[in-house]
C-alpha atoms as a PDB file:
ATOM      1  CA  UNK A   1       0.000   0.000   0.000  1.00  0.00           C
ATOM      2  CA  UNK A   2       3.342   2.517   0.934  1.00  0.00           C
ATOM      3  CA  UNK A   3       4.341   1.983  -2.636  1.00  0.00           C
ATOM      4  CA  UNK A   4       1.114   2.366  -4.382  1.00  0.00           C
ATOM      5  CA  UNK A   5       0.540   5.995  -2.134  1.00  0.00           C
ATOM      6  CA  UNK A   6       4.527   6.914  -2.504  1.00  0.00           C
ATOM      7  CA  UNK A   7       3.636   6.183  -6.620  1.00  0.00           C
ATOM      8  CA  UNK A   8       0.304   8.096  -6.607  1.00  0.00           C
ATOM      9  CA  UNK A   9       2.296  10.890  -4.735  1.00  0.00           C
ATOM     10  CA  UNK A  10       5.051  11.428  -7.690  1.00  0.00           C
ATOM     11  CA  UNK A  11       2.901  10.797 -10.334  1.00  0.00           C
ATOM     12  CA  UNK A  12       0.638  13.833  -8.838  1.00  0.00           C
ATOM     13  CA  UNK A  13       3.766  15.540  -8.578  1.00  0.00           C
ATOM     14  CA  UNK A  14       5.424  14.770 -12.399  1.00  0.00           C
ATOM     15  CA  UNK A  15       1.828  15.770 -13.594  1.00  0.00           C
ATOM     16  CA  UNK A  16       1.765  19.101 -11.546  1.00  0.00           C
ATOM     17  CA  UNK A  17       5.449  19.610 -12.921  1.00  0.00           C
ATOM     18  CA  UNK A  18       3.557  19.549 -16.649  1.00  0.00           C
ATOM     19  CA  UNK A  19       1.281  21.533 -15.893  1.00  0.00           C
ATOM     20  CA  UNK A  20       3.292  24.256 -14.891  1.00  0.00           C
ATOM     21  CA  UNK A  21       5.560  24.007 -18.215  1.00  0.00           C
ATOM     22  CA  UNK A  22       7.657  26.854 -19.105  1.00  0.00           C
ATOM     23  CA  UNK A  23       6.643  29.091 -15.768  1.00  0.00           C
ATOM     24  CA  UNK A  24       9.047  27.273 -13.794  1.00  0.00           C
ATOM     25  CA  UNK A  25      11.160  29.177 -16.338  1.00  0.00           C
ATOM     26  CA  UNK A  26       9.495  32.372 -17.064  1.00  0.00           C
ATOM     27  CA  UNK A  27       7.824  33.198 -20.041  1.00  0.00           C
ATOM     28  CA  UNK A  28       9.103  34.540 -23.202  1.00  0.00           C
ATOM     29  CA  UNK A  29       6.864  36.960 -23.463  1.00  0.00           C
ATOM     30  CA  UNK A  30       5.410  40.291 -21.849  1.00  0.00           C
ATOM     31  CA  UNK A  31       2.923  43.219 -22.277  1.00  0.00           C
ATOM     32  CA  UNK A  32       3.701  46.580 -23.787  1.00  0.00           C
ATOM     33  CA  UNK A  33       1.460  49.132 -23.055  1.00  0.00           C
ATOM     34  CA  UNK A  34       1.959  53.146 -24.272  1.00  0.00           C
ATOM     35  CA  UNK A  35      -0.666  55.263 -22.547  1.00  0.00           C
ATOM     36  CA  UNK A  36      -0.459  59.156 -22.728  1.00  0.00           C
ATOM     37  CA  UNK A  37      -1.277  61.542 -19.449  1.00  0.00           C
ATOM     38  CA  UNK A  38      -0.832  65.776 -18.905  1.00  0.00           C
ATOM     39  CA  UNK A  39       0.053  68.168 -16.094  1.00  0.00           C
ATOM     40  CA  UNK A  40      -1.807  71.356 -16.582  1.00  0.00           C
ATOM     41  CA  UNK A  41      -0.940  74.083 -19.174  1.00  0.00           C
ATOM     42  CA  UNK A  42      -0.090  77.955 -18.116  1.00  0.00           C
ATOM     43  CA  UNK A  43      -1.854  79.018 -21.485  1.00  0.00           C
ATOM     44  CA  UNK A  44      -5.629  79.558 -21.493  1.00  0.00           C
ATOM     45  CA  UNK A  45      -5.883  76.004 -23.591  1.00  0.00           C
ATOM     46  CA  UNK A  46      -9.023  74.642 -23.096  1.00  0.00           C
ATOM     47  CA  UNK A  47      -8.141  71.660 -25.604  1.00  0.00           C
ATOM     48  CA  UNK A  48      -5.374  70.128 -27.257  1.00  0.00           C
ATOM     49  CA  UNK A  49      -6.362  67.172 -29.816  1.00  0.00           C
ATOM     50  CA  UNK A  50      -4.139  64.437 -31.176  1.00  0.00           C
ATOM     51  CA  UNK A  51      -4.594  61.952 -33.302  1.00  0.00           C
ATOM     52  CA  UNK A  52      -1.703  59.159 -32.712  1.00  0.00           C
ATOM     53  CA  UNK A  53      -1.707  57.067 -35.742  1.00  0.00           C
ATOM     54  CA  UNK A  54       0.928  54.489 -35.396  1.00  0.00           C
ATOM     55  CA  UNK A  55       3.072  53.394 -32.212  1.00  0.00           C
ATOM     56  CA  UNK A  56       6.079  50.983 -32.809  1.00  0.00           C
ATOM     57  CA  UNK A  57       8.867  49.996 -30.073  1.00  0.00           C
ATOM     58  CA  UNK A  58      12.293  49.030 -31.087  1.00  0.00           C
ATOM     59  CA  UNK A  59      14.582  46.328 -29.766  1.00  0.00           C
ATOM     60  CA  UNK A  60      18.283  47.025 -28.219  1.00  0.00           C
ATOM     61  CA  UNK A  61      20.495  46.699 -30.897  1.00  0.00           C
ATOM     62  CA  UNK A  62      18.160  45.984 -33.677  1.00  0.00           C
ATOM     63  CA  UNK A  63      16.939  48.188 -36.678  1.00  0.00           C
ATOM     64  CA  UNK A  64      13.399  47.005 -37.055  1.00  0.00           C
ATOM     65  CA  UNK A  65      10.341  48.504 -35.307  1.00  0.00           C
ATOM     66  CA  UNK A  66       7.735  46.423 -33.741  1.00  0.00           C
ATOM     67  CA  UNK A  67       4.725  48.097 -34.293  1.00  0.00           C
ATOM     68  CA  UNK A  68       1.641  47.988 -31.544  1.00  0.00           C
ATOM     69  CA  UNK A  69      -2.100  47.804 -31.726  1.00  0.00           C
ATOM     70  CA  UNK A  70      -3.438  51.187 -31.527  1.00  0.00           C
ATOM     71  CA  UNK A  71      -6.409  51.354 -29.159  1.00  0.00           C
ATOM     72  CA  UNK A  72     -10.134  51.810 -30.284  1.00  0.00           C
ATOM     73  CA  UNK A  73      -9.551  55.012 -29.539  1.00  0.00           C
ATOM     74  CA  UNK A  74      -6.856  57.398 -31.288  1.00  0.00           C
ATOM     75  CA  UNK A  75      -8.264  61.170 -31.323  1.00  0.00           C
ATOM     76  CA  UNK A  76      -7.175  62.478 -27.433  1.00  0.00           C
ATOM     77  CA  UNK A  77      -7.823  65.509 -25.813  1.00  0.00           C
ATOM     78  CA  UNK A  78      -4.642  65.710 -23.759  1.00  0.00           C
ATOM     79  CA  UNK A  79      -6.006  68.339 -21.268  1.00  0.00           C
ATOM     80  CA  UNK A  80      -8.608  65.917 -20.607  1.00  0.00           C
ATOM     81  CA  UNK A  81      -5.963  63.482 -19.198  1.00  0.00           C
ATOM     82  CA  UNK A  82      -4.392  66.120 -15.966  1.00  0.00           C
ATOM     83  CA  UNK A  83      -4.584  63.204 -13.237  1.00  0.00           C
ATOM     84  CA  UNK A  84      -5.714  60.405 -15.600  1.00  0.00           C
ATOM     85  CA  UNK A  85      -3.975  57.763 -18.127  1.00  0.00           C
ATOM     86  CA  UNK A  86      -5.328  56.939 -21.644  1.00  0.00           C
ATOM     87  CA  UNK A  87      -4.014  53.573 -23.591  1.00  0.00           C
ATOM     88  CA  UNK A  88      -2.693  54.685 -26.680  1.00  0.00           C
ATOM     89  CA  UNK A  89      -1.604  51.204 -27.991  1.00  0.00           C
ATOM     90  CA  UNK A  90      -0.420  47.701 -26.639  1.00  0.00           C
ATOM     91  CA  UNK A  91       0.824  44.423 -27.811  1.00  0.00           C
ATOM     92  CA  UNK A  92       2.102  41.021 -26.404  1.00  0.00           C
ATOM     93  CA  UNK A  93       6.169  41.239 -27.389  1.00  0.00           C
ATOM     94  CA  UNK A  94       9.242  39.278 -26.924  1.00  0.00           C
ATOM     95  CA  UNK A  95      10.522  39.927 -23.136  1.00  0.00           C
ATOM     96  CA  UNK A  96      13.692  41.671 -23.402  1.00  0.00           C
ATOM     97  CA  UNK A  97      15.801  44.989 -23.910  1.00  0.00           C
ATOM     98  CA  UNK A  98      14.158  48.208 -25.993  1.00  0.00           C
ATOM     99  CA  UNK A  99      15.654  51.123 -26.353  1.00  0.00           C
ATOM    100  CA  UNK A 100      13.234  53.342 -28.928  1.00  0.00           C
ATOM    101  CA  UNK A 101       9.496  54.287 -28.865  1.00  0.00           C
ATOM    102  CA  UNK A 102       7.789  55.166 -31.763  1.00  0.00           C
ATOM    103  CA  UNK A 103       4.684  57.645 -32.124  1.00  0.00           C
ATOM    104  CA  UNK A 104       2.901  59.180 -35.751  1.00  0.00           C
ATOM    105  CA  UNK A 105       0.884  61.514 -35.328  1.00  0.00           C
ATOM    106  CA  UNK A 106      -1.467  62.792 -38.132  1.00  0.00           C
ATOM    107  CA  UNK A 107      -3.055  65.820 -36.577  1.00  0.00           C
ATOM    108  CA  UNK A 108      -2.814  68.531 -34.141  1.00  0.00           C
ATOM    109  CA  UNK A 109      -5.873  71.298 -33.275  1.00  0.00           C
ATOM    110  CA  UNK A 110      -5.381  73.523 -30.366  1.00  0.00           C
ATOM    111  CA  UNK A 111      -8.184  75.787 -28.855  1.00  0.00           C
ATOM    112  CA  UNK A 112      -6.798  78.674 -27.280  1.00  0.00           C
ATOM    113  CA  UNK A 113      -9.142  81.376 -25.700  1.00  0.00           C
ATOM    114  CA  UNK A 114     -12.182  79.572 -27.909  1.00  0.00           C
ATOM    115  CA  UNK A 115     -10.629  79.525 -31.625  1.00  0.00           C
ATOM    116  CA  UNK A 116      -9.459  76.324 -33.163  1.00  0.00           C
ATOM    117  CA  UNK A 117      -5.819  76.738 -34.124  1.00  0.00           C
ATOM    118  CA  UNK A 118      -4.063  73.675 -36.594  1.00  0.00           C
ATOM    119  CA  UNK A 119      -0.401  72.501 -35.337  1.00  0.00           C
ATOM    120  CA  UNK A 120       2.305  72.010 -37.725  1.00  0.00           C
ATOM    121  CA  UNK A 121       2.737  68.516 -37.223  1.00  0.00           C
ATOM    122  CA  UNK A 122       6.108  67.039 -38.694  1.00  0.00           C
ATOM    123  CA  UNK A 123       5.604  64.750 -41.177  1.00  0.00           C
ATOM    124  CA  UNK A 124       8.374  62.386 -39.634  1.00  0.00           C
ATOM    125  CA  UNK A 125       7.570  60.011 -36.259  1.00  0.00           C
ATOM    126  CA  UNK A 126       8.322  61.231 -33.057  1.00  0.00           C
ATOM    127  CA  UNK A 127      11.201  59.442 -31.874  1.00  0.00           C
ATOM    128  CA  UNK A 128      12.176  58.915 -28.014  1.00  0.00           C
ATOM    129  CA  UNK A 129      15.323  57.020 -27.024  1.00  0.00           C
ATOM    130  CA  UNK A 130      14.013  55.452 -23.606  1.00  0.00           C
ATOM    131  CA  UNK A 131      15.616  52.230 -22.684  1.00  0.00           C
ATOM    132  CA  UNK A 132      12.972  49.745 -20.842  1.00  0.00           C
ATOM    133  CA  UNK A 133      12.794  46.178 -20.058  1.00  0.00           C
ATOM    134  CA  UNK A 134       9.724  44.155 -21.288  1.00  0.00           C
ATOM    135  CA  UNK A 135       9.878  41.496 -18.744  1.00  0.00           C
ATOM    136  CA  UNK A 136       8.243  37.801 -19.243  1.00  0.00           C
ATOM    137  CA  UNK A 137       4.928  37.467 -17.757  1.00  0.00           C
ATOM    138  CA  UNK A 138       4.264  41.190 -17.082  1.00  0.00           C
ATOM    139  CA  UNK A 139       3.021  44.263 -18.336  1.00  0.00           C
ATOM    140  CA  UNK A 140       5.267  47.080 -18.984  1.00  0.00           C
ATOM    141  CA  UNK A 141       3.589  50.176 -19.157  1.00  0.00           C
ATOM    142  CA  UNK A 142       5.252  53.269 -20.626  1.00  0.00           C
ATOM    143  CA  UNK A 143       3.597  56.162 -19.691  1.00  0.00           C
ATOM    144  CA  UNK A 144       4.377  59.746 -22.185  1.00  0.00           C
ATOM    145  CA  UNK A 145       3.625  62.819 -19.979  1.00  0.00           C
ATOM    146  CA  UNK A 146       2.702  65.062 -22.070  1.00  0.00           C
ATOM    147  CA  UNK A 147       2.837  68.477 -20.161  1.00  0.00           C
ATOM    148  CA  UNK A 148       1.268  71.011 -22.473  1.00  0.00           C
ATOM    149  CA  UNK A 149       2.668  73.862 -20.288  1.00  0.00           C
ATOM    150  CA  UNK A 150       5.870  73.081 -21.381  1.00  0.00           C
ATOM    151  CA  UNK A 151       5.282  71.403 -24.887  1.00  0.00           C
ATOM    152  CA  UNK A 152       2.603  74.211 -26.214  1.00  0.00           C
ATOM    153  CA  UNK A 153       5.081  76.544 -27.379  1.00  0.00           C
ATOM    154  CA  UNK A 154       2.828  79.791 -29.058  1.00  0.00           C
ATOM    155  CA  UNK A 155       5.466  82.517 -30.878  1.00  0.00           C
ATOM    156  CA  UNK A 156       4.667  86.549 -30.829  1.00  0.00           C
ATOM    157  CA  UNK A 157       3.369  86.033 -34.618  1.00  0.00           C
ATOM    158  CA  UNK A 158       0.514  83.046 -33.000  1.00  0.00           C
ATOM    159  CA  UNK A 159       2.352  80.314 -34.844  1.00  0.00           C
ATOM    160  CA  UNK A 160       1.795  77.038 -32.177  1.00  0.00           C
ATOM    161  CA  UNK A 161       3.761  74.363 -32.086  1.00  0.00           C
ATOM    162  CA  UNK A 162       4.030  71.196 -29.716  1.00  0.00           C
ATOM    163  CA  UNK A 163       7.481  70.410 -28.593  1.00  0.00           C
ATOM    164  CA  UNK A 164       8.425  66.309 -28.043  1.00  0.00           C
ATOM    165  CA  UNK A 165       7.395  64.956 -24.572  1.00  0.00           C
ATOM    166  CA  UNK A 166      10.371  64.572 -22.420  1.00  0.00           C
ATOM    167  CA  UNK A 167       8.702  62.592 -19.505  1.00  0.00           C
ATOM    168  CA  UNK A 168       9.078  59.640 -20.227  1.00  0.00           C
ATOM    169  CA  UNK A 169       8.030  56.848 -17.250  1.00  0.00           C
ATOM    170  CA  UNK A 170       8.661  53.095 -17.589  1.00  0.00           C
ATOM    171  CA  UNK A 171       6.801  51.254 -14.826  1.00  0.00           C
ATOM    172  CA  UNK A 172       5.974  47.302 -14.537  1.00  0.00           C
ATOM    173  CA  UNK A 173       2.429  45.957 -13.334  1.00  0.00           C
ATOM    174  CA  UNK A 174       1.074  42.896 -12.845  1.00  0.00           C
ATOM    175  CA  UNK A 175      -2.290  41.682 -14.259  1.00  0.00           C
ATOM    176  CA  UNK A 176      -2.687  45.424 -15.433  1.00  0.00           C
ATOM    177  CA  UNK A 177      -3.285  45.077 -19.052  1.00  0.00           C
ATOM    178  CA  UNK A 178      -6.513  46.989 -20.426  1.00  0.00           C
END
């Protein structure tokens, strides 16, 4: 009867072993998510739209761009967001080393004092150099402040035109993923 149990006991064991697979190991995968957030603006803004159209992250050392899904949602108001985070894209990578994000943007409005003004929007991605770790398992999120008061820039002539974010925060959550 010892035998049988001791058998039924590392067969239970070899089985739970299977089970478990590769996360004894970690897997070889993670979550990458870009959201966008603001601090509030000195200038009487009362909106500042932007449509992201593409978001790609690149991998240390590598020249190709691994593009993400863009949410359902890709028109922001960025004012909107003082306080708050909006998911601009997201995608299930390889876990490892990235050193580049990747955002297009199509267009730019700004309403100052009531009147709709158009941004001159570069016609060439916005490119940050911000190493982060995508780590197995987990959701990296990577969080673009974009703080109008400092990126609104309006000249004496009225000409307005956004400046790249320079916040850039890479955090790591678990079971986060929207």
């Amino acid at each position: 009867m010892r035998a049988f149990t001791g058998g039924l006991v590392a067969t239970a064991l070899l089985f739970g072993l299977v089970l478990a697979g590769c996360d004894l190991f970690g897997p070889d995968t993670g979550v990458v998510e870009v959201r966008v957030t603001d601090a509030p603006a000195e200038y009487e803004i009362t909106s500042v739209m932007v449509n992201f159209v593409e978001a790609a992250i690149q991998e240390t050392d590598q020249e190709e761009w691994t593009y993400l899904e863009m949410a359902w949602l890709t028109r922001y108001d960025i004012i909107k967001l003082v306080g708050h985070e909006q998911l601009i894209a997201s995608a299930e990578v390889a876990a490892g080393g990235y050193s580049s994000i990747r955002l297009s943007v199509e267009k730019m409005e700004v309403v100052l004092t009531g009147d709709v003004e158009m941004v001159i929007v570069p016609s060439e991605p916005y490119v940050f150099e911000r190493p982060f770790e995508v780590i197995g398992g987990e959701t990296t999120i990577i969080l673009l402040d974009f703080d109008v008061g400092k990126s609104v820039d309006i000249t004496d002539e009225g000409d307005i035109s956004i400046k790249p974010i320079e916040n850039i925060i890479v955090s790591v959550r678990q079971g986060e993923a929207e």
